[in-house]
Protein backbone atom coordinates (compact mmCIF):
# COMPACT_ATOMS: atom_id res chain seq x y z
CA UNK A 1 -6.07 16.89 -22.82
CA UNK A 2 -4.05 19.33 -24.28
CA UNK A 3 -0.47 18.75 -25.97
CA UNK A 4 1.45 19.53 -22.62
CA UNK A 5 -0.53 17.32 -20.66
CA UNK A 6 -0.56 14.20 -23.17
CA UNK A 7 3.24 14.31 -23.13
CA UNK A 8 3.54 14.74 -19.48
CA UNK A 9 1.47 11.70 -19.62
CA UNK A 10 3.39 9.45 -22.33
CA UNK A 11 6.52 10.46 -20.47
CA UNK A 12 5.62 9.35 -17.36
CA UNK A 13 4.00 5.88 -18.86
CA UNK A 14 7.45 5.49 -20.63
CA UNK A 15 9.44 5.28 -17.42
CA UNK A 16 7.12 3.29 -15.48
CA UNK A 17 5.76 0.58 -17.65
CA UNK A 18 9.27 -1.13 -19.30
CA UNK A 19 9.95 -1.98 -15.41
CA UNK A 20 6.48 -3.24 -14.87
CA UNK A 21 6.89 -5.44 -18.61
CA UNK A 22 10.13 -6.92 -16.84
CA UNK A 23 7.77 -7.93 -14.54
CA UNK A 24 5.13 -9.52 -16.64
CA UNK A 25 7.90 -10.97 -18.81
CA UNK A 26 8.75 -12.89 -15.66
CA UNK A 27 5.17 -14.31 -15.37
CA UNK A 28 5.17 -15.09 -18.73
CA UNK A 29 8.58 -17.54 -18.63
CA UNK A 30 7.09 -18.28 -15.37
CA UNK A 31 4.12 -20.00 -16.75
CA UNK A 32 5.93 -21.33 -19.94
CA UNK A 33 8.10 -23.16 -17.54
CA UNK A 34 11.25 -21.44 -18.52
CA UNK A 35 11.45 -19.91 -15.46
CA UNK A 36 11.06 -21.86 -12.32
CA UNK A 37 11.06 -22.00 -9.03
CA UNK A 38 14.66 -22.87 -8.87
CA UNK A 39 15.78 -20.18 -10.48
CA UNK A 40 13.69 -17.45 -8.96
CA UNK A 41 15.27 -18.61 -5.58
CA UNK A 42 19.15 -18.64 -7.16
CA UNK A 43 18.56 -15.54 -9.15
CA UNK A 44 16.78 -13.58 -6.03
CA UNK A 45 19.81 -14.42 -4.11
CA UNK A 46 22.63 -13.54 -6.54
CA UNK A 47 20.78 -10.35 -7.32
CA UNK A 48 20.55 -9.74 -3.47
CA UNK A 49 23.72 -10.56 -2.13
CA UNK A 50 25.97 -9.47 -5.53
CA UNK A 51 24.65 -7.62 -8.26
CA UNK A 52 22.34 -5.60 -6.67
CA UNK A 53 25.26 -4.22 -3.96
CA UNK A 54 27.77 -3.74 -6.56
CA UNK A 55 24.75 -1.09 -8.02
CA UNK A 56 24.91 0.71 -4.96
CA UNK A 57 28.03 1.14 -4.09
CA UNK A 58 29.27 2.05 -7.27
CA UNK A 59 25.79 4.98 -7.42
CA UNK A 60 27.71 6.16 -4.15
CA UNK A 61 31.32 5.48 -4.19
CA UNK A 62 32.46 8.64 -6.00
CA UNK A 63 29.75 10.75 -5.16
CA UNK A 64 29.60 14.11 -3.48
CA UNK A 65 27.38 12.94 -0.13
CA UNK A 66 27.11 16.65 1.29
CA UNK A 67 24.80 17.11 -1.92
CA UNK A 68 23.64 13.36 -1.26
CA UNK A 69 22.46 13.61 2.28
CA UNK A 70 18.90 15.80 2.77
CA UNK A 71 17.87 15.31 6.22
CA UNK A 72 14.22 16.03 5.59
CA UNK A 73 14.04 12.54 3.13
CA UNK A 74 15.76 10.91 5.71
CA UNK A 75 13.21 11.57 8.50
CA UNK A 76 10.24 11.41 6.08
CA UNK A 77 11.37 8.02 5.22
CA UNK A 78 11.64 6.78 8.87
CA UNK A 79 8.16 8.79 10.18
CA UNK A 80 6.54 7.75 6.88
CA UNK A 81 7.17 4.36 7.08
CA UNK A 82 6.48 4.33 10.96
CA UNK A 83 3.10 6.22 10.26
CA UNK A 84 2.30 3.49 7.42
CA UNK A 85 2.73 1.20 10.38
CA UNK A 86 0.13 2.29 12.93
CA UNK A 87 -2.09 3.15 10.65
CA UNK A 88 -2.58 -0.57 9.17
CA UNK A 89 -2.11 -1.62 12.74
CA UNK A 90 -5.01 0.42 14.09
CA UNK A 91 -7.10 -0.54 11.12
CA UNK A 92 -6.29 -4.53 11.95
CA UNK A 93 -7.20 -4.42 15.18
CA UNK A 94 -10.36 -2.30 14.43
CA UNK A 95 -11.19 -5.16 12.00
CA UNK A 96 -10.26 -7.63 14.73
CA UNK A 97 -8.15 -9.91 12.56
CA UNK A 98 -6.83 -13.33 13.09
CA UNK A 99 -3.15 -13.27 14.40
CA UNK A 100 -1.51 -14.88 11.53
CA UNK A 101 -3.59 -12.76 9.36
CA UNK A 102 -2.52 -8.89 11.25
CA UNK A 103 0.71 -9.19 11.12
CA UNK A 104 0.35 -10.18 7.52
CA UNK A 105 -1.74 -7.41 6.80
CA UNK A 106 0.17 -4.62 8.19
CA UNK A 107 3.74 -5.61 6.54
CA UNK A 108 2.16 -5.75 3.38
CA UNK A 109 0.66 -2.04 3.81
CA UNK A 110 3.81 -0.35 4.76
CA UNK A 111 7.03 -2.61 3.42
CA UNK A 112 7.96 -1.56 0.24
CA UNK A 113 10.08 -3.03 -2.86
CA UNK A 114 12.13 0.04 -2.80
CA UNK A 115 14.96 -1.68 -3.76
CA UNK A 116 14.26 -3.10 -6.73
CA UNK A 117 11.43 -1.30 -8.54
CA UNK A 118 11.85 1.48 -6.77
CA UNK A 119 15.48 2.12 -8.10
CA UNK A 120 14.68 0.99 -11.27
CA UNK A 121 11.75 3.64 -12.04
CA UNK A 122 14.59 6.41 -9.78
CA UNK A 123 17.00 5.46 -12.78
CA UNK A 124 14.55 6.14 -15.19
CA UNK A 125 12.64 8.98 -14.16
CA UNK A 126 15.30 11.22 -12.86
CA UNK A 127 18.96 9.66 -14.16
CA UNK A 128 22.47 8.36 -12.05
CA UNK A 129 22.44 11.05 -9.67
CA UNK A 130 19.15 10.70 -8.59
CA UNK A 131 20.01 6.63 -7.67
CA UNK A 132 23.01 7.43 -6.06
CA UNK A 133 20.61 9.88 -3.64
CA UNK A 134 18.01 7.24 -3.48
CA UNK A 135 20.51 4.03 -2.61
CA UNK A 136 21.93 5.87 0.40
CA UNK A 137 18.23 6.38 1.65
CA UNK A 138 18.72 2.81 2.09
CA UNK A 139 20.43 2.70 4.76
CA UNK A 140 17.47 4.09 6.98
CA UNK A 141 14.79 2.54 5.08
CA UNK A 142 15.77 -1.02 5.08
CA UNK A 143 16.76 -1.02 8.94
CA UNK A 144 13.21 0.26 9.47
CA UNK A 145 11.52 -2.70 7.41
CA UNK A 146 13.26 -4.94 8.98
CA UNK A 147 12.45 -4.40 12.39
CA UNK A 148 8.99 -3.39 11.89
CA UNK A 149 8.14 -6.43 9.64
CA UNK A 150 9.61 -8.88 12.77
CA UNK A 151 7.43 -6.28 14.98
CA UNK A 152 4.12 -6.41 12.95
CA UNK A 153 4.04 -10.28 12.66
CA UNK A 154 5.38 -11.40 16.33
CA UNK A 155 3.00 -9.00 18.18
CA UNK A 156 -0.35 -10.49 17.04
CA UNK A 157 1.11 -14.10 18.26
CA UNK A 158 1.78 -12.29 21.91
CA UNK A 159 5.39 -13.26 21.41
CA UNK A 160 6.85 -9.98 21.46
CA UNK A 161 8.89 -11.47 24.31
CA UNK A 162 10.30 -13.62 21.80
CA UNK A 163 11.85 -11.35 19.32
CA UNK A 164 15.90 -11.40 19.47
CA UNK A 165 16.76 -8.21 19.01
CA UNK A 166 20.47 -8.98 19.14
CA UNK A 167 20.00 -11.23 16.05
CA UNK A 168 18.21 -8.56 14.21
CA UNK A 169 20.48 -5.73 14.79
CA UNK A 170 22.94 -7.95 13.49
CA UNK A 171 20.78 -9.09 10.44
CA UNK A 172 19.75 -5.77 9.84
CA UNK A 173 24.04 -4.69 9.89
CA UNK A 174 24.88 -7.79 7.56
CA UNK A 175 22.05 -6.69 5.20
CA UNK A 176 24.76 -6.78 1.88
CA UNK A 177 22.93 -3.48 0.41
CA UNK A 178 23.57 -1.35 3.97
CA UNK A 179 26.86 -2.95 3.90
CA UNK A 180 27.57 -1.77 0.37
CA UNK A 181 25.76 1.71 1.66
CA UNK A 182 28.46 2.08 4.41
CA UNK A 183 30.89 0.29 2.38
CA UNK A 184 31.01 3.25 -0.27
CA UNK A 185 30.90 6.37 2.19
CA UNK A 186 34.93 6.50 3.01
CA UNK A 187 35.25 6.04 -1.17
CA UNK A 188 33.18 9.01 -1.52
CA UNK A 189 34.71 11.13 1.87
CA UNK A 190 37.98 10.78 0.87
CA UNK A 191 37.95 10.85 -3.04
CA UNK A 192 39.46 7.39 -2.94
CA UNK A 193 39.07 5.73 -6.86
CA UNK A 194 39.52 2.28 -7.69
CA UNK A 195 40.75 0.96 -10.70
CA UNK A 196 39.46 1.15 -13.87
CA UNK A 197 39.06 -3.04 -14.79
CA UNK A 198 37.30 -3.44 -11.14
CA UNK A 199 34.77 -0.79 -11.96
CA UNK A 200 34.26 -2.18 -15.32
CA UNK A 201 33.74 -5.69 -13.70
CA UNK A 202 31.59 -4.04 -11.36
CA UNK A 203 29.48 -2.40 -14.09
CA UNK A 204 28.66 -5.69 -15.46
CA UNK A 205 27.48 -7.11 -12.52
CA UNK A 206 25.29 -4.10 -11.30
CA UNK A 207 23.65 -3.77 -15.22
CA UNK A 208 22.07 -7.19 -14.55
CA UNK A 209 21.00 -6.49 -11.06
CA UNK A 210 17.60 -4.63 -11.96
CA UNK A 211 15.87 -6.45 -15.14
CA UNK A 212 17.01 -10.05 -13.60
CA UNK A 213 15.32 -8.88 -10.06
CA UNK A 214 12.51 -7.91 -11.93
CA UNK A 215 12.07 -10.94 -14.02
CA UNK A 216 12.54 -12.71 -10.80
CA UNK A 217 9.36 -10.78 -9.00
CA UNK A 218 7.67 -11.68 -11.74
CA UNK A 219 9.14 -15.29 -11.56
CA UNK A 220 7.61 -15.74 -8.56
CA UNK A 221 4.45 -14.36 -8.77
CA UNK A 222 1.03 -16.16 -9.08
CA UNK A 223 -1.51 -14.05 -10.88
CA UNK A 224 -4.12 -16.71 -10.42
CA UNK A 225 -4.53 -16.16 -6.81
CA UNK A 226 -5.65 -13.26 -7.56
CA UNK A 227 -9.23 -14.91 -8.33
CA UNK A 228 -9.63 -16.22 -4.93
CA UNK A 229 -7.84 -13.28 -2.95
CA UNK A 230 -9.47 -11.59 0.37
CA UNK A 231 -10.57 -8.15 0.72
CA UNK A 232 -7.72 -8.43 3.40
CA UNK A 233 -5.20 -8.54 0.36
CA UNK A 234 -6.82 -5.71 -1.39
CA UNK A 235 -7.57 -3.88 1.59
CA UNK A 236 -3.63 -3.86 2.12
CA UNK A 237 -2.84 -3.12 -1.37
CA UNK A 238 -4.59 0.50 -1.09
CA UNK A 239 -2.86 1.43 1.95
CA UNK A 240 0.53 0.50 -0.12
CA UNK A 241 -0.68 1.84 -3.38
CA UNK A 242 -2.71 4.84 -2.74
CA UNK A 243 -2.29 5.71 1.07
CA UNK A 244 1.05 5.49 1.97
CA UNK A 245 2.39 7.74 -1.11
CA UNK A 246 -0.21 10.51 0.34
CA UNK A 247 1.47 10.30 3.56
CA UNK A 248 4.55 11.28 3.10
CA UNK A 249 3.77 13.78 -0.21
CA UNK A 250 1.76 16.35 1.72
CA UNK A 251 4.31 17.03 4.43
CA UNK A 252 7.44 17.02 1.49
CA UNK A 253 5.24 19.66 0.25
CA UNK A 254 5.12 21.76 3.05
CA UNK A 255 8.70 21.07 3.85
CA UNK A 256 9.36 22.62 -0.10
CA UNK A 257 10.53 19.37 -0.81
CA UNK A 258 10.26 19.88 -5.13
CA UNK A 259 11.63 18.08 -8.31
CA UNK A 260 13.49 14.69 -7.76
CA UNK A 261 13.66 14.51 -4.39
CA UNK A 262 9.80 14.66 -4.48
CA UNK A 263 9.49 12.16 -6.75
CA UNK A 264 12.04 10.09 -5.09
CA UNK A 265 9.73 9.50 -1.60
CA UNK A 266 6.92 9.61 -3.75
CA UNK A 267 8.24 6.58 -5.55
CA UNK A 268 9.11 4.87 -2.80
CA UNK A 269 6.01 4.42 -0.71
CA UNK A 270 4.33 4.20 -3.76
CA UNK A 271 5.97 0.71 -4.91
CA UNK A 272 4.75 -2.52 -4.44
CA UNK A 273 4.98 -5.14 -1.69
CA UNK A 274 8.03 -6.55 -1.01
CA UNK A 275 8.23 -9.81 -1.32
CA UNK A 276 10.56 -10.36 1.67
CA UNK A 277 7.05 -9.70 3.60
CA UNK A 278 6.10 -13.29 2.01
CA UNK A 279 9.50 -14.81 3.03
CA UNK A 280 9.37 -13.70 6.76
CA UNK A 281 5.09 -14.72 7.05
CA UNK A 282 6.71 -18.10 6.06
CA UNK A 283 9.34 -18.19 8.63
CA UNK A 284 6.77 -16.27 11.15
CA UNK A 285 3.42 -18.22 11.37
CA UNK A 286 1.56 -15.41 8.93
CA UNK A 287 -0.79 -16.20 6.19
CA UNK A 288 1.64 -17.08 3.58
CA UNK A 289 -1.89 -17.56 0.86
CA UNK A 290 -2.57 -13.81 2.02
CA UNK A 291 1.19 -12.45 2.33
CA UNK A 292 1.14 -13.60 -1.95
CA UNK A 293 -2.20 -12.37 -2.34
CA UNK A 294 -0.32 -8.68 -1.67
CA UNK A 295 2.47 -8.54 -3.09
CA UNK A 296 0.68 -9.95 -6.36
CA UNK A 297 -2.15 -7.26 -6.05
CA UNK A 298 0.03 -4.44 -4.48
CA UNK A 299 2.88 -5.00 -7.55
CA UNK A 300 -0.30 -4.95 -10.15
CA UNK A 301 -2.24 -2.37 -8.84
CA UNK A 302 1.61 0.33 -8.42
CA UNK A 303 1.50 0.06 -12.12
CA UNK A 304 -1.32 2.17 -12.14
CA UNK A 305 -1.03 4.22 -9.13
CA UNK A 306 2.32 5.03 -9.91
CA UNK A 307 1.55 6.11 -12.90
CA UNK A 308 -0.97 8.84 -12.15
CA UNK A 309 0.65 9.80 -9.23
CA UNK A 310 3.72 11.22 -11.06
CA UNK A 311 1.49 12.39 -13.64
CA UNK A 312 -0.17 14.38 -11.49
CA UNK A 313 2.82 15.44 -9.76
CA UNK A 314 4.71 16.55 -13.09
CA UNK A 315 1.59 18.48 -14.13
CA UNK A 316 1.65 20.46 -11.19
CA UNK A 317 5.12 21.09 -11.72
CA UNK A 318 6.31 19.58 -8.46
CA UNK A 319 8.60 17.21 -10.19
């Protein structure tokens, strides 16, 4: 490997693998009991209903969103994930799975912690701007998880019937990082600033937002499922990990989609599992043992396949 190449490659393992320590830092507390259960469930939720909005809406508030909004990520992110979709779903039914296993299956392929890690390696890779671009993708990546998720596990119990789609549009509306999305958009329009003390309050709060829901993921991880996990699990993983990012790369390619915003919906079907798939196969009759088996594996395995891929994709100069 020649100088180039090795420091292609040490850059690349410098942005990814202080998030992915967070993480393991997390299983470590976890399993010297400084971290518990308790706190993974009180940190999760003041990281998702405070901290983490506060980050977005102050990457977007003062932002110029005519250099923010590229149609081509927005309707790679939507057809992406929706490809992501069928494609697990055709492979579960080929394999003929169990209901509560499917729908398990397929949310873990295609439902990504973009949120979270995937911000947190944006931030690092490619700077502030590149955030700000990323957190208003957002808005039409989230609304798409959600639905599908409720989709992917209801279907295999024939209760599509069932599924309120009132309540989910409005779930999907009071989701505090879309609301923080839309929040921020007249801010940036209309040049509107706010004072000085508020956005230094609101720094604070969005600083902790990432390493805390990190060491949280982490928190709530157990590694030692791992040793009696299903092919199921893994099987899911790769479409996450390796599949998905191929996906939507080739046509961003042929679209001359280059540099950050390459890297950006590389990075985010490349991330893990979200582990909002194992909170709804809780609430939705899915294998909750096989829901943890892939966010575990799929959060493990993204440290690698993350890695190469935007190794190889800054040594062919696409990013």
């Amino acid at each position: 490997m020649n100088q180039d190449l090795f420091q292609d490659l040490l850059f690349i393992i410098n942005v990814v693998l202080p998030v992915f320590l967070l993480v393991f830092v997390g299983i470590v507390l976890r399993l010297l009991k400084i971290v518990t259960e308790e706190f993974v469930k009180i940190t999760s939720n003041f990281v998702y209903k405070v901290s983490l909005p506060s980050l977005v809406f102050l990457k977007l508030y003062d932002v110029d969103l005519e250099r923010t909004i590229n149609i081509d990520m927005m309707l790679l992110i939507v057809i992406g994930t929706i490809a992501v979709y069928y494609i697990a779903k055709i492979i579960a039914e080929y394999m003929k799975l169990k209901p509560e296993d499917e729908g398990v299956y397929i949310q873990g392929a295609f439902r990504s912690n973009y949120a979270i890690v995937g911000l947190a390696i944006i931030l690092r890779m490619f700077g502030l701007d590149a955030v700000a671009k990323a957190s208003f993708l957002l808005l039409f990546a989230l609304p798409i998880y959600n639905l599908f998720g409720v989709v992917a596990l209801t279907l295999p119990h024939n209760q599509s019937s069932k599924i309120n789609y009132v309540k989910l549009s409005k779930e999907i509306m009071l989701n505090p990082l879309i609301l923080s999305v839309i929040a921020a958009i007249p801010f940036s329009v209309f040049k509107i600033g706010i004072p000085s003390s508020i956005e230094t309050t609101g720094n604070y709060l969005a600083d902790i937002a990432l390493p805390l829901a990190l060491i949280s993921i982490g928190g709530s991880m157990n590694v030692q499922s791992i040793k009696n996990a299903s092919g199921l699990a893994f099987g899911s993983s790769v479409i996450k990990n390796i599949i998905a990012p191929f996906i939507v790369v080739i046509p961003a390619y042929f679209l001359n989609i280059r540099g950050e915003d390459l890297g950006i919906l590389f990075i985010v079907f490349a991330c893990p599992t979200a582990i909002a798939s194992f909170i709804m196969a809780a609430g939705m009759k899915g294998n909750v043992k096989l829901a943890g088996n892939i966010v575990v594996i799929s959060t493990l395995g993204s440290l690698l396949t993350m890695t190469l891929g935007l190794f190889i994709l800054r040594m062919l100069g696409l990013v």
